[in-house]
C-alpha atoms as a PDB file:
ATOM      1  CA  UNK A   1     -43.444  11.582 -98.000  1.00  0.00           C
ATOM      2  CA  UNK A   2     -42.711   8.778 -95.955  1.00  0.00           C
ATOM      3  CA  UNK A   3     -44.860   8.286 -92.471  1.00  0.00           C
ATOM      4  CA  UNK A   4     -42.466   7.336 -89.347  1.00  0.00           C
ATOM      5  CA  UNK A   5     -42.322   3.998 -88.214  1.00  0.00           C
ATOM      6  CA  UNK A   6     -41.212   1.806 -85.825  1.00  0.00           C
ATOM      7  CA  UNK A   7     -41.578  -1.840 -85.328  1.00  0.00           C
ATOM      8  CA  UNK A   8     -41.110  -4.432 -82.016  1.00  0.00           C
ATOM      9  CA  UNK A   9     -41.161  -7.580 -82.219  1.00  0.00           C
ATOM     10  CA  UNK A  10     -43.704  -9.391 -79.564  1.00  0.00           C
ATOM     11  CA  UNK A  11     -43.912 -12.772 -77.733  1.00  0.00           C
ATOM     12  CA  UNK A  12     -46.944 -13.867 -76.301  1.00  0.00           C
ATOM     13  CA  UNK A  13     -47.088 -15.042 -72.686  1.00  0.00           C
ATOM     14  CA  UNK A  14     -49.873 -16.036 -70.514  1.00  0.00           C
ATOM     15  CA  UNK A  15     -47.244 -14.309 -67.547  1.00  0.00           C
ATOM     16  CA  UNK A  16     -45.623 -11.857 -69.281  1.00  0.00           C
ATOM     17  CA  UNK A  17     -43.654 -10.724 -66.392  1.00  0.00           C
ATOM     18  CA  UNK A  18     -41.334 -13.232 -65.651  1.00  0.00           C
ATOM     19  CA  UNK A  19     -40.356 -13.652 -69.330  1.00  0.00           C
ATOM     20  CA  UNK A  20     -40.161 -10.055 -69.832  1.00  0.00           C
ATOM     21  CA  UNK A  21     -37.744 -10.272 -66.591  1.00  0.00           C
ATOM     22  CA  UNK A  22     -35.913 -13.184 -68.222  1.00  0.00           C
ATOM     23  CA  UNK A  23     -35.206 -11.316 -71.752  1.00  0.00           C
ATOM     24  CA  UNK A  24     -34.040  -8.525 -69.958  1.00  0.00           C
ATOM     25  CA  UNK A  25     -31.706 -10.471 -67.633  1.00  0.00           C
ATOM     26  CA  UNK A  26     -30.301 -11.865 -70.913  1.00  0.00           C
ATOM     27  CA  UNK A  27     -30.037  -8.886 -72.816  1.00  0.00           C
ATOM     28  CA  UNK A  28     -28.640  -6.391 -70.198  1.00  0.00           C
ATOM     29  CA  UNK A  29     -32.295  -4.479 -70.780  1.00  0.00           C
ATOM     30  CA  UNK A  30     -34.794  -2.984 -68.798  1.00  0.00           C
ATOM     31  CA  UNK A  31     -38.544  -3.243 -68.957  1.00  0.00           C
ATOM     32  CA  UNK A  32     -41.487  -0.944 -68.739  1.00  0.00           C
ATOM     33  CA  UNK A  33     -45.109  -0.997 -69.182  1.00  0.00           C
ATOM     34  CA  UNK A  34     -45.983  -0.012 -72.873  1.00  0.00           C
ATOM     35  CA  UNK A  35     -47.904   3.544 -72.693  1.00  0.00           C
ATOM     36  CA  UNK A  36     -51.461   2.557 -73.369  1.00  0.00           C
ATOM     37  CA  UNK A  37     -51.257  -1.068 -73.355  1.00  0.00           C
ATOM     38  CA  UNK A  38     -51.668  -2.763 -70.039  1.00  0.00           C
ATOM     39  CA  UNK A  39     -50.870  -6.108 -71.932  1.00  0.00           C
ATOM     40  CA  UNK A  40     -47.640  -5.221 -73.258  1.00  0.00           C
ATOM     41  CA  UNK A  41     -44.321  -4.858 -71.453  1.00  0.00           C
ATOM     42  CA  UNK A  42     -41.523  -3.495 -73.110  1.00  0.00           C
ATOM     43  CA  UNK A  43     -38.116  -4.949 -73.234  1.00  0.00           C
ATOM     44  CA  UNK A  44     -35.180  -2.301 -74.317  1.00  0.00           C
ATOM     45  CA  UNK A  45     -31.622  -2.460 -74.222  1.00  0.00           C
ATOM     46  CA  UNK A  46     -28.835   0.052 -74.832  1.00  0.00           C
ATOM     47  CA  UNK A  47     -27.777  -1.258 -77.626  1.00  0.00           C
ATOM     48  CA  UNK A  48     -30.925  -0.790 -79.606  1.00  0.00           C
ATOM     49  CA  UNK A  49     -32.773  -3.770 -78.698  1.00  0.00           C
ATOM     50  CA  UNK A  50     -36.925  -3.761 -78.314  1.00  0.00           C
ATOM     51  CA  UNK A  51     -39.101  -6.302 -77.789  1.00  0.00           C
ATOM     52  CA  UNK A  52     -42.319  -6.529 -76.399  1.00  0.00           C
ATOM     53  CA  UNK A  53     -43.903  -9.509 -74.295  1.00  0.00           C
ATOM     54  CA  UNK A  54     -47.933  -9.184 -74.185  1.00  0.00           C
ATOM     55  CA  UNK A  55     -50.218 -10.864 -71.941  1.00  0.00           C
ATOM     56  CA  UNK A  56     -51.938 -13.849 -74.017  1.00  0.00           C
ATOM     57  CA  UNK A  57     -54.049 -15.493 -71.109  1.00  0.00           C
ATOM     58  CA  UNK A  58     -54.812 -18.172 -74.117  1.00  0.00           C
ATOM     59  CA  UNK A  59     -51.182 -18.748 -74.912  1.00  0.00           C
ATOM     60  CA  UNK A  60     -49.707 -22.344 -75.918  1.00  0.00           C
ATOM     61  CA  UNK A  61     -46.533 -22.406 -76.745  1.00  0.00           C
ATOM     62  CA  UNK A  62     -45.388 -22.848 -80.516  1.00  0.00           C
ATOM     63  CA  UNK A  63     -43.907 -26.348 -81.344  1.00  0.00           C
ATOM     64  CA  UNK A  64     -40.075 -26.204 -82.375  1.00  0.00           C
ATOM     65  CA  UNK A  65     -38.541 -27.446 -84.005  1.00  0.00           C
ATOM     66  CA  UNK A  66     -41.550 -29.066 -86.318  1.00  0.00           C
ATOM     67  CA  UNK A  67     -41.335 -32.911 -87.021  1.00  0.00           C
ATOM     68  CA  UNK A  68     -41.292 -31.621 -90.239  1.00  0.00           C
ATOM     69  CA  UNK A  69     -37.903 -29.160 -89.855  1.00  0.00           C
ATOM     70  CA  UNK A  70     -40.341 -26.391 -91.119  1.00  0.00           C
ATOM     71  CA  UNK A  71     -38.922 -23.346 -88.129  1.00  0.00           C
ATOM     72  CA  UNK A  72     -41.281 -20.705 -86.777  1.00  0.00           C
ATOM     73  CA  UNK A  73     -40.201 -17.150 -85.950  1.00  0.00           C
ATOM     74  CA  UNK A  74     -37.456 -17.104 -83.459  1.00  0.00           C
ATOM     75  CA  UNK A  75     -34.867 -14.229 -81.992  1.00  0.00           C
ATOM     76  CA  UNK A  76     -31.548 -14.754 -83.002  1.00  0.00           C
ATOM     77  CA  UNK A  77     -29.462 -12.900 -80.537  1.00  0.00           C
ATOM     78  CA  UNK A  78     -25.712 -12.299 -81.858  1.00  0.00           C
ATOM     79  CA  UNK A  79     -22.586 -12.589 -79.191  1.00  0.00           C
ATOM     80  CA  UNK A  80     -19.093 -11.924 -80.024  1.00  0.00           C
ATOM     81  CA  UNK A  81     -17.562 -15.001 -80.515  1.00  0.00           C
ATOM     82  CA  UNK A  82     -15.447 -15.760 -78.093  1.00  0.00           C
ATOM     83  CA  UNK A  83     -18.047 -15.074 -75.528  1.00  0.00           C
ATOM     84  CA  UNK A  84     -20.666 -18.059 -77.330  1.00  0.00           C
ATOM     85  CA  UNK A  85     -20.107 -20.624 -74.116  1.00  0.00           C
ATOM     86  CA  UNK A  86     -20.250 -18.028 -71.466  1.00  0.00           C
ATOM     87  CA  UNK A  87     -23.735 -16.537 -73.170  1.00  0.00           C
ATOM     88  CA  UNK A  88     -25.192 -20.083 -73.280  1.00  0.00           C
ATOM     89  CA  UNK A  89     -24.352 -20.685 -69.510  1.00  0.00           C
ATOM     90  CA  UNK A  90     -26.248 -17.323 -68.800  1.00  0.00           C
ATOM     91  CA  UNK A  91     -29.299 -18.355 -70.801  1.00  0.00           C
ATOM     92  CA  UNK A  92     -29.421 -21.646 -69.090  1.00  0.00           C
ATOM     93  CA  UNK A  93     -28.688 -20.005 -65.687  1.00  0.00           C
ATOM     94  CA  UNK A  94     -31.770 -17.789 -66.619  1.00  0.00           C
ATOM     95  CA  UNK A  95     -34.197 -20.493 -67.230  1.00  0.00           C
ATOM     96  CA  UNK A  96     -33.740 -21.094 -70.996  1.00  0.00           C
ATOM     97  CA  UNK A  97     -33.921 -25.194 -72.282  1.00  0.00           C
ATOM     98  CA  UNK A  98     -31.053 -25.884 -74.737  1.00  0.00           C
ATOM     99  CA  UNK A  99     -33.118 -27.465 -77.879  1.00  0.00           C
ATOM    100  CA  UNK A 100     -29.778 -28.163 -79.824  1.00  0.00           C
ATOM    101  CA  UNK A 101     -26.180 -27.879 -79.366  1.00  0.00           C
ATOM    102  CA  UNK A 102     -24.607 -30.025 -82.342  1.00  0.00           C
ATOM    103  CA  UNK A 103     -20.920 -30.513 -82.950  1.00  0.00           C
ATOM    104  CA  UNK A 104     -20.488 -29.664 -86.341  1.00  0.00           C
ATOM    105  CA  UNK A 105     -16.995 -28.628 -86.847  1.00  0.00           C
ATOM    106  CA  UNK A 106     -17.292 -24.898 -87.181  1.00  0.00           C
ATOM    107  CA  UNK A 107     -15.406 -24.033 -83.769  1.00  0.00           C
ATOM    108  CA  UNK A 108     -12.043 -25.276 -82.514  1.00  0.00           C
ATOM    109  CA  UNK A 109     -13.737 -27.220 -80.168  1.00  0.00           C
ATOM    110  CA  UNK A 110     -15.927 -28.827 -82.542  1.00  0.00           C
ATOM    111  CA  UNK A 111     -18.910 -26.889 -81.128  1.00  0.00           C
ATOM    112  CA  UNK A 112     -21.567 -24.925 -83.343  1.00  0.00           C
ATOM    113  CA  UNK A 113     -21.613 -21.304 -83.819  1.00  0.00           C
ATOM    114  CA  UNK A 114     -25.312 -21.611 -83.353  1.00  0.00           C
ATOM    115  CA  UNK A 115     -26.893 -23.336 -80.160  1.00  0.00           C
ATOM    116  CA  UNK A 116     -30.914 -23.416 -80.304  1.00  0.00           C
ATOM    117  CA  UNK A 117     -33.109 -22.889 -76.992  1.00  0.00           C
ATOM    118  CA  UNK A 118     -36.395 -22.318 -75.578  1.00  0.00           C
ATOM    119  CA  UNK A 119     -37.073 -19.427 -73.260  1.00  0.00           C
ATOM    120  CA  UNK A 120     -39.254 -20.009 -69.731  1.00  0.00           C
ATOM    121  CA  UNK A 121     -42.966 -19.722 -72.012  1.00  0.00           C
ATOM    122  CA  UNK A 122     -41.273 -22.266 -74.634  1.00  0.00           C
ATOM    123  CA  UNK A 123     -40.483 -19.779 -77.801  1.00  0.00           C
ATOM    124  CA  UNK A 124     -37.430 -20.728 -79.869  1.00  0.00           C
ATOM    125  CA  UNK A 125     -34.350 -18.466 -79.982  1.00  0.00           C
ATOM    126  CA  UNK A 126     -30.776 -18.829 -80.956  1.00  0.00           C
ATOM    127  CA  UNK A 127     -27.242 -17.491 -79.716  1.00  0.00           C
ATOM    128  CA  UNK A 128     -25.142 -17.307 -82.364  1.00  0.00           C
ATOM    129  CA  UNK A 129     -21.696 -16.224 -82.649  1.00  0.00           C
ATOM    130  CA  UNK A 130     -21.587 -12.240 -84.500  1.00  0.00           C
ATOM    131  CA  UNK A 131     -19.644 -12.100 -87.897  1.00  0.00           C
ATOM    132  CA  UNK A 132     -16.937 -10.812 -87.893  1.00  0.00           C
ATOM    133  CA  UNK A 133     -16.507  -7.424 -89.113  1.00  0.00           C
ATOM    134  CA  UNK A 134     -14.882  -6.941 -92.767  1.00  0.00           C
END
């Protein structure tokens, strides 16, 4: 028999709250306290989406990239396509820093499909455009 799981994915934060706030501005979530766990805010959003941001008073933000290209963990969070420019806007609006956005050809207007940032605490994630459905 198999025991039930479930798994989250957590970001420390020496002030969880405002990144909690900023994750779910940018994923259309809401948060909530974790049951048990005054440390840990939860992040969840309609479409499935969990992720937990838990207080870390000794925090320091990871360094990515690496000089040696070597990446850490990082949230890739997949937008339709068409709606890539208009997501990076709203990250930036939000407080994220763009790390890259190369021109590599891959768009009509020679944009990436992928554009790299930092959120307010400094961990890496990505926007990238969804695949297309077969």
């Amino acid at each position: 028999m198999t025991v039930s799981k479930s798994s989250v994915l957590v970001l420390d934060s020496t002030d969880p709250e405002p990144l909690a706030r900023f994750y779910a501005e940018l994923l259309d979530a809401t948060v909530e306290p974790a049951a048990g766990d005054h440390d840990l805010l939860l992040v969840s959003g309609a479409d499935g989406t969990l992720l937990g941001i838990h207080r870390d008073p000794g925090h320091a933000p990871p360094s990515w990239p690496r000089p040696e290209d070597s990446q850490q963990s990082h949230l890739w969070i997949l937008v339709a396509p068409e709606a890539l420019d208009e997501a990076e806007r709203e990250a930036v609006s939000l407080g994220a820093r763009p790390v890259a956005a190369g021109r590599d050809g891959t768009r009509t207007d020679r944009r990436t499909d992928v554009r790299r940032f930092m959120d307010p605490a400094g961990h890496a994630f990505v926007l990238a455009a969804r695949p297309a459905s077969p």
